[in-house]
PDB file of N, CA and C in Angstrom:
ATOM      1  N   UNK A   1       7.935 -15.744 -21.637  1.00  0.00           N
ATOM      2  CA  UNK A   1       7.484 -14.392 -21.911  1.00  0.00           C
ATOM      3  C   UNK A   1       6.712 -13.880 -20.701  1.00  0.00           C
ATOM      4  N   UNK A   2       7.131 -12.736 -20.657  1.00  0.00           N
ATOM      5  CA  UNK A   2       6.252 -11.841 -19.113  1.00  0.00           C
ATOM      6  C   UNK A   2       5.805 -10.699 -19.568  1.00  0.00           C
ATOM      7  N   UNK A   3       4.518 -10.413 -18.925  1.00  0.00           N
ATOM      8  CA  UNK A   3       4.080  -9.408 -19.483  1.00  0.00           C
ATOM      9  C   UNK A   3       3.767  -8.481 -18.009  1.00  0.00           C
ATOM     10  N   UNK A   4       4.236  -6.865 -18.305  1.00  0.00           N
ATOM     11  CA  UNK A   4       3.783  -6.172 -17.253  1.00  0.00           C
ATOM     12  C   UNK A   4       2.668  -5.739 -16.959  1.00  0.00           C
ATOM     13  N   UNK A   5       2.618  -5.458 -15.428  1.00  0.00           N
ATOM     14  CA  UNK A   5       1.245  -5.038 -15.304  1.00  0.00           C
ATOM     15  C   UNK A   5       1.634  -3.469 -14.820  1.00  0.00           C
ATOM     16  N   UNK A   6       0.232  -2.625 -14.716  1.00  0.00           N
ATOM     17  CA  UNK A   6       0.716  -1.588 -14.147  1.00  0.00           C
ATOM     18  C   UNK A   6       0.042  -1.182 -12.944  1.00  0.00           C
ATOM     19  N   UNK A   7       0.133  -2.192 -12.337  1.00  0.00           N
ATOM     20  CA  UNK A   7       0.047  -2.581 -10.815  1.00  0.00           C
ATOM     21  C   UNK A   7       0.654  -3.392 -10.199  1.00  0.00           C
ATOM     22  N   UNK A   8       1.688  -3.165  -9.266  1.00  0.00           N
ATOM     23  CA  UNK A   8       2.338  -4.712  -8.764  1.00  0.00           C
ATOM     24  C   UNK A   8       1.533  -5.708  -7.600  1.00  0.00           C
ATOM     25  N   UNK A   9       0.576  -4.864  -7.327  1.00  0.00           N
ATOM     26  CA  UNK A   9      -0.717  -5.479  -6.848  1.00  0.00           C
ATOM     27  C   UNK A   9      -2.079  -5.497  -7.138  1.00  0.00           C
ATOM     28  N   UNK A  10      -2.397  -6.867  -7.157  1.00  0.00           N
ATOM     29  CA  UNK A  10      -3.948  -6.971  -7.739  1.00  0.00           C
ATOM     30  C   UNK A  10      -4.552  -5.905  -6.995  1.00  0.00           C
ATOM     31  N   UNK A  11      -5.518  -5.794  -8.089  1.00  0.00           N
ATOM     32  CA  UNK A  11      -6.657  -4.472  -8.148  1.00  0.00           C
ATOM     33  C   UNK A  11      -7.727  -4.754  -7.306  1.00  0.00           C
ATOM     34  N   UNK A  12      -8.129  -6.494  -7.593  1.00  0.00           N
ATOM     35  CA  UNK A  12      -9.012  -6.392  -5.968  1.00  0.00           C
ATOM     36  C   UNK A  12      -8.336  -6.365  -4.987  1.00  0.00           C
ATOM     37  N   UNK A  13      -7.261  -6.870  -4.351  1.00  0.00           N
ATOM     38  CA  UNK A  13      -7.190  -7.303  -3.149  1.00  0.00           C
ATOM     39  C   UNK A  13      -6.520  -5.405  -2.394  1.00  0.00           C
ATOM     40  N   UNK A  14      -6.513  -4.165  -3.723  1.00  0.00           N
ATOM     41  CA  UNK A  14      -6.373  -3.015  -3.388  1.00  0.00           C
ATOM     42  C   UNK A  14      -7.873  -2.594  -2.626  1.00  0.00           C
ATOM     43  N   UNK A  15      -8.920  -2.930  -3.188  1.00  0.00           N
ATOM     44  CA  UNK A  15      -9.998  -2.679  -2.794  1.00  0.00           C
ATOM     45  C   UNK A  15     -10.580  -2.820  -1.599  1.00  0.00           C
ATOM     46  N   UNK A  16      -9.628  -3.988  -1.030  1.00  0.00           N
ATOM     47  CA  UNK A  16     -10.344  -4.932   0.132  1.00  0.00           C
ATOM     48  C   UNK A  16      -9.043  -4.650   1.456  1.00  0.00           C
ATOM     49  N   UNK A  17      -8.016  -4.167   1.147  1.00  0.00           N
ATOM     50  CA  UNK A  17      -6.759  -3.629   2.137  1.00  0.00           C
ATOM     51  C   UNK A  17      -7.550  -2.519   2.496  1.00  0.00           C
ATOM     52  N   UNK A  18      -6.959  -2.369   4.024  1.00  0.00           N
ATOM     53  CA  UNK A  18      -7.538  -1.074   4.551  1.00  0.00           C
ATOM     54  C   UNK A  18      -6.237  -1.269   6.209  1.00  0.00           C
ATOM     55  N   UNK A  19      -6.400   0.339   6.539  1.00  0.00           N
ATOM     56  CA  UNK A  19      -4.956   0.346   7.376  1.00  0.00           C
ATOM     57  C   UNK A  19      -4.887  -0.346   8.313  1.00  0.00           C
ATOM     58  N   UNK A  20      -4.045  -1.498   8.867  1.00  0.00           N
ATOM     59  CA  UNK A  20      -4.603  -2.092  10.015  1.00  0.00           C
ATOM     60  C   UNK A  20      -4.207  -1.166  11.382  1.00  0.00           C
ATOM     61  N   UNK A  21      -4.239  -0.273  11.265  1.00  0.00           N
ATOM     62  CA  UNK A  21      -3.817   0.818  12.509  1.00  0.00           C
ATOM     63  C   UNK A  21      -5.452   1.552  12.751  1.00  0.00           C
ATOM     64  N   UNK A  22      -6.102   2.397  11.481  1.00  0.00           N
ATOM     65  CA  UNK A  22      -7.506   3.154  11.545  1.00  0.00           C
ATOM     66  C   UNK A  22      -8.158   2.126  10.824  1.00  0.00           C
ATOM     67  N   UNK A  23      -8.322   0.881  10.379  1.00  0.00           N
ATOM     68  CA  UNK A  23      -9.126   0.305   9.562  1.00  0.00           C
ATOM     69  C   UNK A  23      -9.767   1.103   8.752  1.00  0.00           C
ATOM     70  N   UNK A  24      -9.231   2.137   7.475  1.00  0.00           N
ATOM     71  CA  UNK A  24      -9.578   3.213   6.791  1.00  0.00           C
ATOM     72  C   UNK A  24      -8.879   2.516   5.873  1.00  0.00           C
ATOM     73  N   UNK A  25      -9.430   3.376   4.272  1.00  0.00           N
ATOM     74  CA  UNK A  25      -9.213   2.979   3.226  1.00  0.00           C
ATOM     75  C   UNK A  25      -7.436   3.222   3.230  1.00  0.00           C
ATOM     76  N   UNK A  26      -7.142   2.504   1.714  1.00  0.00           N
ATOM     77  CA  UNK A  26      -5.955   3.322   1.507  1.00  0.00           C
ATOM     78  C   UNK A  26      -5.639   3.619   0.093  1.00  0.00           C
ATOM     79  N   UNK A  27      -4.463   4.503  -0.088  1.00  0.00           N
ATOM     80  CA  UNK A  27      -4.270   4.739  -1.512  1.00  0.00           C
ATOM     81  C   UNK A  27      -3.306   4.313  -2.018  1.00  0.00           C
ATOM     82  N   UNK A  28      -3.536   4.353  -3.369  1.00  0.00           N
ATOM     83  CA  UNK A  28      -1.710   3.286  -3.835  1.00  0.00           C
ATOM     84  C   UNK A  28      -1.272   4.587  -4.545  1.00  0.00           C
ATOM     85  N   UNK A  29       0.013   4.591  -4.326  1.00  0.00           N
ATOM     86  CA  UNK A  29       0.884   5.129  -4.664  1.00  0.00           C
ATOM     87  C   UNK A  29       1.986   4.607  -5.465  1.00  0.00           C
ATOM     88  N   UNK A  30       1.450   4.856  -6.628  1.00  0.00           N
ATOM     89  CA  UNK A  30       2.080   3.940  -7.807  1.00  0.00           C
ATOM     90  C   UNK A  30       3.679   3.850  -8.120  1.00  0.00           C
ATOM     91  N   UNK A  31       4.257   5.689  -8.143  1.00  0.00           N
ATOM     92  CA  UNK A  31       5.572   5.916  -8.247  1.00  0.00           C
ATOM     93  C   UNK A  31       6.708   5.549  -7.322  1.00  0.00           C
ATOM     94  N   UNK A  32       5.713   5.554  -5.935  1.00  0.00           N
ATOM     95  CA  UNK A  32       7.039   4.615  -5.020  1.00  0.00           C
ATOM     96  C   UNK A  32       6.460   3.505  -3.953  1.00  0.00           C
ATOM     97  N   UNK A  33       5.550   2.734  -4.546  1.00  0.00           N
ATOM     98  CA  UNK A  33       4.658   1.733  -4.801  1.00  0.00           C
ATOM     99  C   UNK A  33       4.763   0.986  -2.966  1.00  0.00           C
ATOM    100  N   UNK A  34       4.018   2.037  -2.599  1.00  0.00           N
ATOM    101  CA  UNK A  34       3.499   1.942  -0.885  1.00  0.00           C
ATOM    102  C   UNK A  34       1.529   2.405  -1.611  1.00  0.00           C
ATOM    103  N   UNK A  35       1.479   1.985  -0.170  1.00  0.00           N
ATOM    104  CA  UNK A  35      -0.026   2.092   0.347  1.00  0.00           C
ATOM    105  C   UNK A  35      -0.028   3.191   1.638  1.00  0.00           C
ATOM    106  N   UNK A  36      -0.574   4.610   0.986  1.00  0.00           N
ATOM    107  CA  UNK A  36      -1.021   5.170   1.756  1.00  0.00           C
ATOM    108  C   UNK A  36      -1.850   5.426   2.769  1.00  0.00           C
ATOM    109  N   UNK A  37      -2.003   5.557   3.775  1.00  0.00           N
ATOM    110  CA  UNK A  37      -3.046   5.693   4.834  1.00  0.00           C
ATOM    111  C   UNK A  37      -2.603   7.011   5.504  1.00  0.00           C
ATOM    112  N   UNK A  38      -3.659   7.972   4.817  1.00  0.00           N
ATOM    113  CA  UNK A  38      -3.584   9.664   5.080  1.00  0.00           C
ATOM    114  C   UNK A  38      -3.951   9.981   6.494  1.00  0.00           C
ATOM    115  N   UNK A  39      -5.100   9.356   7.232  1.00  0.00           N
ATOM    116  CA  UNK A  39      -5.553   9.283   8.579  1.00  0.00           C
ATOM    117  C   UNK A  39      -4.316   8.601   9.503  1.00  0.00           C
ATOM    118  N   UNK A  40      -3.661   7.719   8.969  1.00  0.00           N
ATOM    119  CA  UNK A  40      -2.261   6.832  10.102  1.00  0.00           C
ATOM    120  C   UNK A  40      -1.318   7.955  10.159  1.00  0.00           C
ATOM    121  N   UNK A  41      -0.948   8.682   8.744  1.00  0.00           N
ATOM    122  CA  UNK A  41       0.066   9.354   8.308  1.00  0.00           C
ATOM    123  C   UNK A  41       1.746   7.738   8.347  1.00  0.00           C
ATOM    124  N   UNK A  42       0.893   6.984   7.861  1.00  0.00           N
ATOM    125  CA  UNK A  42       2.122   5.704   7.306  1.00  0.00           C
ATOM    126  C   UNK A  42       1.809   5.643   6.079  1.00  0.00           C
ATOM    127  N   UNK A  43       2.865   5.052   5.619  1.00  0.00           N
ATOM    128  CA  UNK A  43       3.075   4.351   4.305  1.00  0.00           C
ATOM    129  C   UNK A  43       3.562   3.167   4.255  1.00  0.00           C
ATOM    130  N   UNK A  44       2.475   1.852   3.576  1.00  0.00           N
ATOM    131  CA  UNK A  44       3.167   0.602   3.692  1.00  0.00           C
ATOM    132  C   UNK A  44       3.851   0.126   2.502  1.00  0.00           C
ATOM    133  N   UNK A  45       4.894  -0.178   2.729  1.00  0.00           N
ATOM    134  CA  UNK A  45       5.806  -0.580   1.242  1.00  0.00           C
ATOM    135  C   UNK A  45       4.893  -2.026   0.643  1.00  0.00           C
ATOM    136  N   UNK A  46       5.072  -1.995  -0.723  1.00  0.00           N
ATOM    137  CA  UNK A  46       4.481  -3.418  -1.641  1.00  0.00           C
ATOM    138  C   UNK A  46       5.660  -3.987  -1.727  1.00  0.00           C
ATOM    139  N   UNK A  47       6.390  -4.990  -1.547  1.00  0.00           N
ATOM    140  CA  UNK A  47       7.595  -5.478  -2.232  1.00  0.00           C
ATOM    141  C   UNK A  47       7.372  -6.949  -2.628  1.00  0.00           C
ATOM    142  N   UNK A  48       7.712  -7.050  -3.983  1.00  0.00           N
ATOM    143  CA  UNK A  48       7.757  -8.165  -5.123  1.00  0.00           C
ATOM    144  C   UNK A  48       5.589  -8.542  -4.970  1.00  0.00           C
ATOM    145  N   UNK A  49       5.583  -7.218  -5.051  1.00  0.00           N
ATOM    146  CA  UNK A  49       3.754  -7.256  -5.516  1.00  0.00           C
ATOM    147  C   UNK A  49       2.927  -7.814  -4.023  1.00  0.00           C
ATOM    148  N   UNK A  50       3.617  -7.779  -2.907  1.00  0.00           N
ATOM    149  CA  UNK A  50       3.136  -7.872  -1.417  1.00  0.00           C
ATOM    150  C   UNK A  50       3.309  -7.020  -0.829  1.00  0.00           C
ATOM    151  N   UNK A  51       1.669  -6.240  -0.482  1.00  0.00           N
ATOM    152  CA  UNK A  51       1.682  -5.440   0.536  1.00  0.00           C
ATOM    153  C   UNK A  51       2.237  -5.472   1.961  1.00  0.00           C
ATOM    154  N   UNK A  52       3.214  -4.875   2.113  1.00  0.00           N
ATOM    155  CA  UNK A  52       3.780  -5.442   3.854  1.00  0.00           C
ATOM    156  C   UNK A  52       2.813  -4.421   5.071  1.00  0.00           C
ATOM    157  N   UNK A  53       1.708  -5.331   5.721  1.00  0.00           N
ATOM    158  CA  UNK A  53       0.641  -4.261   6.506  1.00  0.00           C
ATOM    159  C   UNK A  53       1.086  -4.699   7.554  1.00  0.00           C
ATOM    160  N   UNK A  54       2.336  -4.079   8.105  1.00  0.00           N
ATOM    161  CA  UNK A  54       3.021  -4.283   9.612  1.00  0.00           C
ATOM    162  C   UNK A  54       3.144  -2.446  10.120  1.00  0.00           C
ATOM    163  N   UNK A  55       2.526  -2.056  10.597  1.00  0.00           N
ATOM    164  CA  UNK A  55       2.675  -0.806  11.105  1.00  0.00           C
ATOM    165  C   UNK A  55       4.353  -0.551  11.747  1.00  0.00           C
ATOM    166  N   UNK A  56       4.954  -1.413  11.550  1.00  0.00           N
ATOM    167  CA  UNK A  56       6.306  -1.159  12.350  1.00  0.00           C
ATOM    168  C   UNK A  56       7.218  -1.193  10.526  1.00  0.00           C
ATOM    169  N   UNK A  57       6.947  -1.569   9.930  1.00  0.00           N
ATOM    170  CA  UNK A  57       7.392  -1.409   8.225  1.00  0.00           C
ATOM    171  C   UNK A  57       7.084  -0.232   7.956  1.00  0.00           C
ATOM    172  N   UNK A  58       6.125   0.413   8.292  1.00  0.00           N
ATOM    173  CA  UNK A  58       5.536   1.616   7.791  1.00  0.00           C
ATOM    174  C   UNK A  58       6.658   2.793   7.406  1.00  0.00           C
ATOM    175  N   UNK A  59       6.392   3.838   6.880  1.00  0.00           N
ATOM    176  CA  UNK A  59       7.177   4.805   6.852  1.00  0.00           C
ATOM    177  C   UNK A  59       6.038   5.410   7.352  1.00  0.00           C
ATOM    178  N   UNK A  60       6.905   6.495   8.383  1.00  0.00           N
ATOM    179  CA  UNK A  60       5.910   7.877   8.232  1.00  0.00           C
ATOM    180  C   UNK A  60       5.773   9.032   7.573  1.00  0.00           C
ATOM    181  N   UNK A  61       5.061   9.297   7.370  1.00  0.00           N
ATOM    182  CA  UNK A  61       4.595  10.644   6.078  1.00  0.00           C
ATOM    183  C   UNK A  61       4.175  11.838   6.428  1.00  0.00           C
ATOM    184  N   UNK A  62       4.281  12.986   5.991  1.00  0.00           N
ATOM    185  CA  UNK A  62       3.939  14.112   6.588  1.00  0.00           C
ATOM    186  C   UNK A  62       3.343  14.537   5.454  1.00  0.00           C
ATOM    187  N   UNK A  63       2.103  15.481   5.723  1.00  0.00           N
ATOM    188  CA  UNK A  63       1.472  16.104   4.898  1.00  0.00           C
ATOM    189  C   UNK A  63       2.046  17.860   4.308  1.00  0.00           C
TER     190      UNK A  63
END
């Protein structure tokens, strides 16, 4: 039996990530489950509940 969460990443280790490009916070973005960093203008993908913090993974984002 599995039970979901509605986070695919722990809630602390959200707290304690920060961009490794501005060392600034970041935001999760639940619906297409990246980590925002509004100051980088990247987005780091989570995949199978691992944040990937490679600035070359990133997407870039426009405001």
């Amino acid at each position: 039996m599995t039970t979901a969460s509605h986070s695919p990443v722990d809630p602390k280790l959200l707290e304690i990530l920060v961009c490794p490009v501005t060392k600034d916070t970041l935001e999760y973005d639940r619906e297409n489950r990246e980590l925002i960093s509004r100051k980088a203008g990247l987005a780091y993908p989570i995949r199978d509940g691992i944040p990937i913090m490679l600035p070359d993974e990133a997407r870039v984002i426009e405001d």
